[in-house]
N, C-alpha and C. Protein backbone atom coordinates (compact mmCIF):
# COMPACT_ATOMS: atom_id res chain seq x y z
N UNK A 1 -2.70 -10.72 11.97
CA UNK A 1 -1.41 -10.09 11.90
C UNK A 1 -1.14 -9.31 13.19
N UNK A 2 -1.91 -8.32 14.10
CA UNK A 2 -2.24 -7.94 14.87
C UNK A 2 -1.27 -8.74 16.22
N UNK A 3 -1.90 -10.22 15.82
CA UNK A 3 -1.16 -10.70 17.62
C UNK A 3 0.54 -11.42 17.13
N UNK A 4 0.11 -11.50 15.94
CA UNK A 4 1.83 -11.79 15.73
C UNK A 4 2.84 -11.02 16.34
N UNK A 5 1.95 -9.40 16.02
CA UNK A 5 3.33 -8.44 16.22
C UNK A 5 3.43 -7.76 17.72
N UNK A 6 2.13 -7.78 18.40
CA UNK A 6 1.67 -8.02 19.86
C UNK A 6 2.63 -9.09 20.67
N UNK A 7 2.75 -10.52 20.12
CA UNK A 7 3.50 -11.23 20.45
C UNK A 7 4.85 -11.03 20.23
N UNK A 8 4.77 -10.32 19.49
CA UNK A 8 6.37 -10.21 19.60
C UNK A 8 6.80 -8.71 19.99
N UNK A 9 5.86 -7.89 20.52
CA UNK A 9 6.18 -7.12 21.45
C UNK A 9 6.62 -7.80 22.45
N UNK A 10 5.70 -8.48 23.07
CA UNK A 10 5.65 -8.93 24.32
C UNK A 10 7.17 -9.62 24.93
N UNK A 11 7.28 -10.13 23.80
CA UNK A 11 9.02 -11.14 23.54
C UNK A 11 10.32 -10.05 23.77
N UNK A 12 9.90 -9.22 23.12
CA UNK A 12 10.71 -7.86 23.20
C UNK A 12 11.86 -7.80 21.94
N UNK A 13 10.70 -8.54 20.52
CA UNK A 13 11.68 -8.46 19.34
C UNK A 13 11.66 -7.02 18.58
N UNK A 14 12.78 -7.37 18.23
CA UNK A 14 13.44 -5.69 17.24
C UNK A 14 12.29 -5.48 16.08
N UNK A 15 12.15 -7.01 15.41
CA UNK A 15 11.31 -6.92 14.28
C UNK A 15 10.66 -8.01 14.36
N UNK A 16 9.54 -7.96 13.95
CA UNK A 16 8.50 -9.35 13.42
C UNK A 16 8.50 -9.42 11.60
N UNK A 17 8.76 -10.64 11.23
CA UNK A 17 9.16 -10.75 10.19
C UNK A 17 7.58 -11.80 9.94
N UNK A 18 6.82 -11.62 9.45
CA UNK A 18 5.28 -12.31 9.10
C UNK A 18 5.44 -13.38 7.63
N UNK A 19 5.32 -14.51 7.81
CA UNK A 19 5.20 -15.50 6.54
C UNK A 19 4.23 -16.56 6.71
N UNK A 20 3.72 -17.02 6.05
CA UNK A 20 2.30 -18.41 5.30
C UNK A 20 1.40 -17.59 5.98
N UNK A 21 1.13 -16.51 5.32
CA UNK A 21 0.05 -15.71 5.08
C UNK A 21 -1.89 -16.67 4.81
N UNK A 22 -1.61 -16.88 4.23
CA UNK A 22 -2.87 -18.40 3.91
C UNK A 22 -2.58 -18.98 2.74
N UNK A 23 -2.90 -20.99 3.24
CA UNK A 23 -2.43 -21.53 2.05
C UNK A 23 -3.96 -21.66 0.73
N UNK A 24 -4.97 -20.55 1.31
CA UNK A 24 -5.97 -21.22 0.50
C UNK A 24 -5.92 -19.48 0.11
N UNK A 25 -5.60 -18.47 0.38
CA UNK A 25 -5.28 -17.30 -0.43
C UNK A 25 -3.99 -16.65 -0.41
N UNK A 26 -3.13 -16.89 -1.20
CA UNK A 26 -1.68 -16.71 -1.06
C UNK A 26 -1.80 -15.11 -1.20
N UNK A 27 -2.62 -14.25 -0.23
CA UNK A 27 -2.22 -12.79 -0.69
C UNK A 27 -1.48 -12.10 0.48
N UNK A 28 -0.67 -10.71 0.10
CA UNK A 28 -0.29 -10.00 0.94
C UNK A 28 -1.01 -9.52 1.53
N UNK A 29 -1.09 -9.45 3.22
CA UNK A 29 -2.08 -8.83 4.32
C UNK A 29 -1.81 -7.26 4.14
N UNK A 30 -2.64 -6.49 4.10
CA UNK A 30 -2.70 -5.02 4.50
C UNK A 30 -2.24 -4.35 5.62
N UNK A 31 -1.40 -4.12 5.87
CA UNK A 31 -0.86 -3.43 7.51
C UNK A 31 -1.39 -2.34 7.75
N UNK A 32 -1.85 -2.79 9.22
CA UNK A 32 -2.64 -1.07 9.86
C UNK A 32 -0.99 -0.81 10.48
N UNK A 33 -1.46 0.82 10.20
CA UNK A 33 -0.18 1.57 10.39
C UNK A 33 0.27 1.74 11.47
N UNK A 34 -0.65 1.14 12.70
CA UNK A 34 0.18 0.76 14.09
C UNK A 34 1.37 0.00 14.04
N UNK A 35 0.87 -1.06 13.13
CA UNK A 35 2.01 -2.04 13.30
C UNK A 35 3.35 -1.96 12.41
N UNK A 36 3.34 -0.80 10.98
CA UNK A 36 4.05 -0.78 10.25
C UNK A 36 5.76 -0.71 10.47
N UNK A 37 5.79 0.33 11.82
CA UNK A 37 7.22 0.24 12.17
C UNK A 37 7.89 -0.86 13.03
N UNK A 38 7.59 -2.25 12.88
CA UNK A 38 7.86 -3.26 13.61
C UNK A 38 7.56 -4.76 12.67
N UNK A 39 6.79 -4.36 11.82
CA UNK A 39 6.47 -5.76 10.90
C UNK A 39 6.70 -5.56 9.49
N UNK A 40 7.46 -6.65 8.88
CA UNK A 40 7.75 -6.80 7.36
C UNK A 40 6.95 -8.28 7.72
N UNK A 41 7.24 -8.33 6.31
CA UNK A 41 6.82 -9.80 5.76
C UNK A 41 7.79 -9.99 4.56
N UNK A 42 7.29 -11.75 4.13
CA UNK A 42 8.81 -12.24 3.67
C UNK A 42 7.79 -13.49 2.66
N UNK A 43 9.04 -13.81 1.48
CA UNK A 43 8.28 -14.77 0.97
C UNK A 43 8.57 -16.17 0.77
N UNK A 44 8.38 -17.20 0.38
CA UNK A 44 8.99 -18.33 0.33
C UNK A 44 10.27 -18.60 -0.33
N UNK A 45 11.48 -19.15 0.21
CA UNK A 45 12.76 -19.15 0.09
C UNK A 45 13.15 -17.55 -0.05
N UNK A 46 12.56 -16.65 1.00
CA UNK A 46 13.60 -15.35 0.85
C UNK A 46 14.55 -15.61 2.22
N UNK A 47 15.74 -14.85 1.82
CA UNK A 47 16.64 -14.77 3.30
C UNK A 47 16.63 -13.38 3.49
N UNK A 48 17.16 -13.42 4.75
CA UNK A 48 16.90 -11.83 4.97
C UNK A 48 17.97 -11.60 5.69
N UNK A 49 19.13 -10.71 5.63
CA UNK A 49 20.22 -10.31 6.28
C UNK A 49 20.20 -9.34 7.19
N UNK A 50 20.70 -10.11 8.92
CA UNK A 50 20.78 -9.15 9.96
C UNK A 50 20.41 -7.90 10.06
N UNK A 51 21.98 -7.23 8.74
CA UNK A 51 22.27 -5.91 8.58
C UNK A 51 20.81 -5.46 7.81
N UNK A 52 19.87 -5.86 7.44
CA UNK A 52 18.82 -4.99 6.83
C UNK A 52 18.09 -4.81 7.47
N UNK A 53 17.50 -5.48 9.08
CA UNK A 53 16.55 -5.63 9.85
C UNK A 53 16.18 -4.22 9.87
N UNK A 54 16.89 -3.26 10.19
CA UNK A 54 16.37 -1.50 9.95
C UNK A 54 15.45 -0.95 9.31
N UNK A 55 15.54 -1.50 8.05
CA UNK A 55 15.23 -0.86 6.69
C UNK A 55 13.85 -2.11 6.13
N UNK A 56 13.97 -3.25 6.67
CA UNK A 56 13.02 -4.04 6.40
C UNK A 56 11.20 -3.11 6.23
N UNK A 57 11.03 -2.93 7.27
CA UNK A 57 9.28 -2.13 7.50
C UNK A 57 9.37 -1.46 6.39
N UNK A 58 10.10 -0.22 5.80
CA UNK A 58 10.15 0.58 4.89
C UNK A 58 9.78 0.02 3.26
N UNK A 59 9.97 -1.59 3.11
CA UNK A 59 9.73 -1.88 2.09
C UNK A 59 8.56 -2.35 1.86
N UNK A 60 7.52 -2.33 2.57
CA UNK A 60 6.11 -2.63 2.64
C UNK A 60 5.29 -1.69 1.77
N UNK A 61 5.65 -0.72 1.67
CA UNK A 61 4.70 0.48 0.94
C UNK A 61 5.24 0.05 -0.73
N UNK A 62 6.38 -0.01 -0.30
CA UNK A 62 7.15 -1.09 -2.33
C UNK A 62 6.31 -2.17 -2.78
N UNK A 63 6.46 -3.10 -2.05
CA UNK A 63 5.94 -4.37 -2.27
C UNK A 63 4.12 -4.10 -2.49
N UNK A 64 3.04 -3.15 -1.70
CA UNK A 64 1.55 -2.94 -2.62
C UNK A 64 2.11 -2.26 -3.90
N UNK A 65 2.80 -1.69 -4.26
CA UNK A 65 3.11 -0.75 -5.84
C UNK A 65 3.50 -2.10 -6.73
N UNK A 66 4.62 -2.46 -5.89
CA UNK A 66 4.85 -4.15 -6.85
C UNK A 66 3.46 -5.13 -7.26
N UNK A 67 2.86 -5.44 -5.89
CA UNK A 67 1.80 -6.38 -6.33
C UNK A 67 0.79 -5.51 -6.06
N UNK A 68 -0.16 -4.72 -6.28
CA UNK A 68 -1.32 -4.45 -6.25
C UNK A 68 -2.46 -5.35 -5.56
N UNK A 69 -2.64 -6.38 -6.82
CA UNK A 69 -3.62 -7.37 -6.95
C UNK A 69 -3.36 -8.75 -5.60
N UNK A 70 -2.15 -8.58 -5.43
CA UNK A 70 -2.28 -9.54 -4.35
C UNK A 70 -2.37 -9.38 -2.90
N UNK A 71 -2.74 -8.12 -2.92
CA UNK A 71 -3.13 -7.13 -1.67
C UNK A 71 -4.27 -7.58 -0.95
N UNK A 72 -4.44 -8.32 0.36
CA UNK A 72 -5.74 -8.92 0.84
C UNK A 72 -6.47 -7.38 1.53
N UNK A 73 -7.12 -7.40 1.24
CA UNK A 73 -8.36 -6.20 1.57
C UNK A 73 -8.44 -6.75 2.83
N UNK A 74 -8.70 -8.17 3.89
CA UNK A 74 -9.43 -8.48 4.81
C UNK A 74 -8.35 -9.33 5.27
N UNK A 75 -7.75 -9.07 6.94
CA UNK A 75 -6.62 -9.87 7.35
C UNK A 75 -7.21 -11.54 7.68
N UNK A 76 -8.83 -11.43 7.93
CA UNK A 76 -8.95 -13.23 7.73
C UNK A 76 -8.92 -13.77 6.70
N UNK A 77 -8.39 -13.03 5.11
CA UNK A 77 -7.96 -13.90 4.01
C UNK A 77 -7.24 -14.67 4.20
């Protein structure tokens, strides 16, 4: 997750939006809190509207309360 959002420093994007997490453990990656104000993640067939790009990062701390259990402890899951 790390060089995704590295890479897209580098690009000079507003936001990194992270998806196909792994197809052999479909879990949500854990964000170190370096990267929290710059990376969401997204799920299969979600859309995501321009106008929310702001507010996107903020819903990461929602989404472990939502899924708990699908929380990967280890980003090489």
């Amino acid at each position: 997750m790390g060089e995704a959002v590295e890479a897209g420093d580098a690009a000079g994007a507003y936001r990194v939006i992270l998806t196909h997490f792994s197809q052999r453990y479909p879990k949500i990656p854990v964000f170190d809190e370096t990267y929290m104000h710059k990376a969401c993640i997204a799920f299969d067939l979600m859309s995501v509207n321009l106008a929310d790009l702001p507010m996107l990062p903020s819903v990461v701390p929602y989404l472990k309360l939502l899924f708990p259990d699908e929380m990967s402890i280890n980003e090489a899951d």
